[in-house]
N, C-alpha and C. Protein backbone atom coordinates (compact mmCIF):
# COMPACT_ATOMS: atom_id res chain seq x y z
N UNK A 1 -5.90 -1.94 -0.60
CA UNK A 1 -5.20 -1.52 0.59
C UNK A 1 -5.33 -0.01 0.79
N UNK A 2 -5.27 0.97 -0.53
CA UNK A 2 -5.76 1.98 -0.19
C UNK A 2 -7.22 2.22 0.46
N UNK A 3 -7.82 1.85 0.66
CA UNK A 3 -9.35 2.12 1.15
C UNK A 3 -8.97 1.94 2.47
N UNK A 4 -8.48 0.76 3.04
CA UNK A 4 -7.96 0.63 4.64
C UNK A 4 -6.83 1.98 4.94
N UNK A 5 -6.11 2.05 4.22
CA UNK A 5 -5.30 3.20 4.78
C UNK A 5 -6.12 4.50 5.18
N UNK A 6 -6.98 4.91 4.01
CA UNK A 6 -7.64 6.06 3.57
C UNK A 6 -8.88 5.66 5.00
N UNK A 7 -9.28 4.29 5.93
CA UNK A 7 -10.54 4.74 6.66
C UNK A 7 -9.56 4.87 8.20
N UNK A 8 -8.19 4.50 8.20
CA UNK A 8 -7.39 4.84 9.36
C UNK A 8 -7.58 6.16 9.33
N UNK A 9 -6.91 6.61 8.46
CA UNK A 9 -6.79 7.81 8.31
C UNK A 9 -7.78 8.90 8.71
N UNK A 10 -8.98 8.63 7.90
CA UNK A 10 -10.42 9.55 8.68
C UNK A 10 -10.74 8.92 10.04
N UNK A 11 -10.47 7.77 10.41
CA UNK A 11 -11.01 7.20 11.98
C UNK A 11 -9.83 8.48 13.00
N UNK A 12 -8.66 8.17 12.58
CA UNK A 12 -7.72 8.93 13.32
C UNK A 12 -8.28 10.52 13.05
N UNK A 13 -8.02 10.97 12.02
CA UNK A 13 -8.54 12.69 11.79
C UNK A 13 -9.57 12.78 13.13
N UNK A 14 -10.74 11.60 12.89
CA UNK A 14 -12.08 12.20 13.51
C UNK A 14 -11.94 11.78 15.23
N UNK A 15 -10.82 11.59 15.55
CA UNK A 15 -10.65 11.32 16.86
C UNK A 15 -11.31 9.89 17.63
N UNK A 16 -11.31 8.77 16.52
CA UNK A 16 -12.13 7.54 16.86
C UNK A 16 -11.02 6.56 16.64
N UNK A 17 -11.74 5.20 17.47
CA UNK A 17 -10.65 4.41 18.03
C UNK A 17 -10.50 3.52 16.60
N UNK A 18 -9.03 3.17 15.84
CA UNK A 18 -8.93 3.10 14.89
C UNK A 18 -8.39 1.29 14.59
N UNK A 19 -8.16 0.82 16.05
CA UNK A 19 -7.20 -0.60 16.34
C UNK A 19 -7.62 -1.23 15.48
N UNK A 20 -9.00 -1.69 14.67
CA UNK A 20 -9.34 -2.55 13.93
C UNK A 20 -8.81 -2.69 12.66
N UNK A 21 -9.43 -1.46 12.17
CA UNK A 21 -8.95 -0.62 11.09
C UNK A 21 -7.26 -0.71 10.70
N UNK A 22 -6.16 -0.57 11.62
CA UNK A 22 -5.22 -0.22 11.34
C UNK A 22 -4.11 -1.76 11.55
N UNK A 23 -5.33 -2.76 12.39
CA UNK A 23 -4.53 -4.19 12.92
C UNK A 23 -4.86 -4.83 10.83
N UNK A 24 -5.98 -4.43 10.29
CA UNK A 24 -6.25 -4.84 9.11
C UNK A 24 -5.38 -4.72 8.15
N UNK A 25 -4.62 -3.12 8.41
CA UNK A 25 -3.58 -2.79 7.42
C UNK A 25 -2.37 -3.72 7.21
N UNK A 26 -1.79 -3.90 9.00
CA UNK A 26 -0.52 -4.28 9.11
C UNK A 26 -0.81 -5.72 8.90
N UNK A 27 -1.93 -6.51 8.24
CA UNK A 27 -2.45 -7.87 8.00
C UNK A 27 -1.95 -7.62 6.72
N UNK A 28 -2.36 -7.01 5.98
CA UNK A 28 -2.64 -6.90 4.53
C UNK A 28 -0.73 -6.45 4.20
N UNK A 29 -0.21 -5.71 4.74
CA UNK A 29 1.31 -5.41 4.66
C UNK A 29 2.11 -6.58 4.28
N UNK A 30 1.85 -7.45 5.56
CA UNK A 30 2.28 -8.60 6.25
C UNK A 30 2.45 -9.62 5.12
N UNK A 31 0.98 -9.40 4.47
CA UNK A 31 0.80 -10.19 3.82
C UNK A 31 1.45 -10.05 2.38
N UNK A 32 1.51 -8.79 1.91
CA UNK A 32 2.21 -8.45 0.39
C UNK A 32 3.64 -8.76 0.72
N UNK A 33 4.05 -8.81 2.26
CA UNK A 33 5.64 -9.15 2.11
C UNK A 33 5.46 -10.48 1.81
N UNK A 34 5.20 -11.33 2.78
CA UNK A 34 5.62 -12.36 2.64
C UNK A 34 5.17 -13.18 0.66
N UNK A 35 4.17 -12.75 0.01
CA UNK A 35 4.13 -13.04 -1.30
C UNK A 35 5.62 -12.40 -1.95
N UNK A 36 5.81 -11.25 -1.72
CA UNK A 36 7.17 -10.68 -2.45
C UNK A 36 8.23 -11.67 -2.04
N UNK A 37 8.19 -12.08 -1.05
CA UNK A 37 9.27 -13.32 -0.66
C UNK A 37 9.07 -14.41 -1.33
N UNK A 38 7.76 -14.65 -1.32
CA UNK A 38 8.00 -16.02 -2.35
C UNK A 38 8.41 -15.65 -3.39
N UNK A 39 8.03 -14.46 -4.24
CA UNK A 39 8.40 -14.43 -5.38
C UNK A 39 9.72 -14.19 -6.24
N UNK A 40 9.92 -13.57 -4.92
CA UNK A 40 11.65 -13.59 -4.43
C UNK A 40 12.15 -14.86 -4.52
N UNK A 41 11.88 -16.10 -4.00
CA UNK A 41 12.29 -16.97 -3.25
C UNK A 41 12.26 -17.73 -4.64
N UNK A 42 11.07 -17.84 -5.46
CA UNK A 42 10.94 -18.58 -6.73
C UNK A 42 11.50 -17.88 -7.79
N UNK A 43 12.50 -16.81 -7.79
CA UNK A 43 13.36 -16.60 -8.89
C UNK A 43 12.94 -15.01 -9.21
N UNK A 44 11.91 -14.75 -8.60
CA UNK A 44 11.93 -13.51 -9.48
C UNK A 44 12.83 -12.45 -9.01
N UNK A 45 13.21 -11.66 -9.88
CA UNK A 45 14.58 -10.85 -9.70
C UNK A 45 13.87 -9.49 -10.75
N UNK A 46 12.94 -9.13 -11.28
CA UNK A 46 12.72 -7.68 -11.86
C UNK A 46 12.06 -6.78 -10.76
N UNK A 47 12.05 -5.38 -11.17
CA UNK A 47 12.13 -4.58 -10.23
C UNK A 47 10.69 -3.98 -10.32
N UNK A 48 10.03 -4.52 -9.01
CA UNK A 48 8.61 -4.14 -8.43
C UNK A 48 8.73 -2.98 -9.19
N UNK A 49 6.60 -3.03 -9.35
CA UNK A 49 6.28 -0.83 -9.50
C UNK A 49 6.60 -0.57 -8.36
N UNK A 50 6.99 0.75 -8.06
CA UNK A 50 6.88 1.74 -6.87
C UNK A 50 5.62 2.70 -6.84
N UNK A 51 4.54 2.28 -6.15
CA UNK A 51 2.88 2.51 -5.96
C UNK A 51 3.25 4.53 -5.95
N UNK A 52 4.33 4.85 -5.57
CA UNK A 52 5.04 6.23 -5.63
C UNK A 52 4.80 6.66 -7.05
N UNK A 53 5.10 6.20 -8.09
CA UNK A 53 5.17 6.98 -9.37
C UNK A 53 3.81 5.42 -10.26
N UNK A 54 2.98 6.06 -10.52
CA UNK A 54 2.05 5.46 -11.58
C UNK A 54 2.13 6.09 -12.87
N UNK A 55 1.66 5.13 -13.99
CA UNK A 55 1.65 5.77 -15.18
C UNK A 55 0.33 6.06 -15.26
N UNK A 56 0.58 7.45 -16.04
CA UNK A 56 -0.69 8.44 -16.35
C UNK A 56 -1.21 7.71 -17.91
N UNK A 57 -2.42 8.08 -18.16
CA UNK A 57 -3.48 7.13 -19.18
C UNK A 57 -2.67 7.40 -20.38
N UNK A 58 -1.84 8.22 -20.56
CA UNK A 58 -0.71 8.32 -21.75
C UNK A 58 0.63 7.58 -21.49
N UNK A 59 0.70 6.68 -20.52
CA UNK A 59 1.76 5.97 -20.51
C UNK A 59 2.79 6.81 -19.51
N UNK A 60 2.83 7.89 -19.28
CA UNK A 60 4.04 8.57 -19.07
C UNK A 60 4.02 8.34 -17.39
N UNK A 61 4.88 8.16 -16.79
CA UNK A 61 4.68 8.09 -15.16
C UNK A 61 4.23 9.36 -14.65
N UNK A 62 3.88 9.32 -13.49
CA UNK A 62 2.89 10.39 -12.96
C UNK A 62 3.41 10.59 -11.25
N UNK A 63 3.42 11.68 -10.92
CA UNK A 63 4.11 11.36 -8.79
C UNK A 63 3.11 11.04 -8.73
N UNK A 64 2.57 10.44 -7.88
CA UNK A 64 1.05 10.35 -6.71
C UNK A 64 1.81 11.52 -5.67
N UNK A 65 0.64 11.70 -4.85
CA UNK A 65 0.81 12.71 -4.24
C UNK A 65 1.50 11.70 -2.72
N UNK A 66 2.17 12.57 -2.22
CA UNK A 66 2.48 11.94 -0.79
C UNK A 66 1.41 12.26 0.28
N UNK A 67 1.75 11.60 1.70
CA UNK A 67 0.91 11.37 2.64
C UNK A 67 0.01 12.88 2.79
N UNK A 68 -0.92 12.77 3.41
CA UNK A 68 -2.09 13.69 3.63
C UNK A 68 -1.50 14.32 4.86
């Protein structure tokens, strides 16, 4: 999903029409909700990663950087 975000992103920067590109994202969104719902729905109750903080190759969490 990062790669679709990341070619909105340069389509928009470079002043090009991006609808494809960005109708793909809100597919792919769409789509991680409704799995979190099932998984929701079939019991699961632990608490998602937040794609916000990753762990660094030593284990330790890491910020990602915010939007560009």
């Amino acid at each position: 999903m990062a790669d679709v975000e990341a070619s909105v992103r340069n389509l928009v920067e470079r002043g090009c029409d991006c609808t494809e590109r960005a109708l793909a994202q809100m597919d792919l969104r769409r789509r991680i909700n409704l799995l979190i719902g099932e998984w929701k729905a079939a019991g699961g109750s632990d608490v998602l990663p937040d794609v916000r903080f990753r762990p660094a190759k030593t284990g330790n969490p890491v910020r990602a950087s915010g939007p560009r």
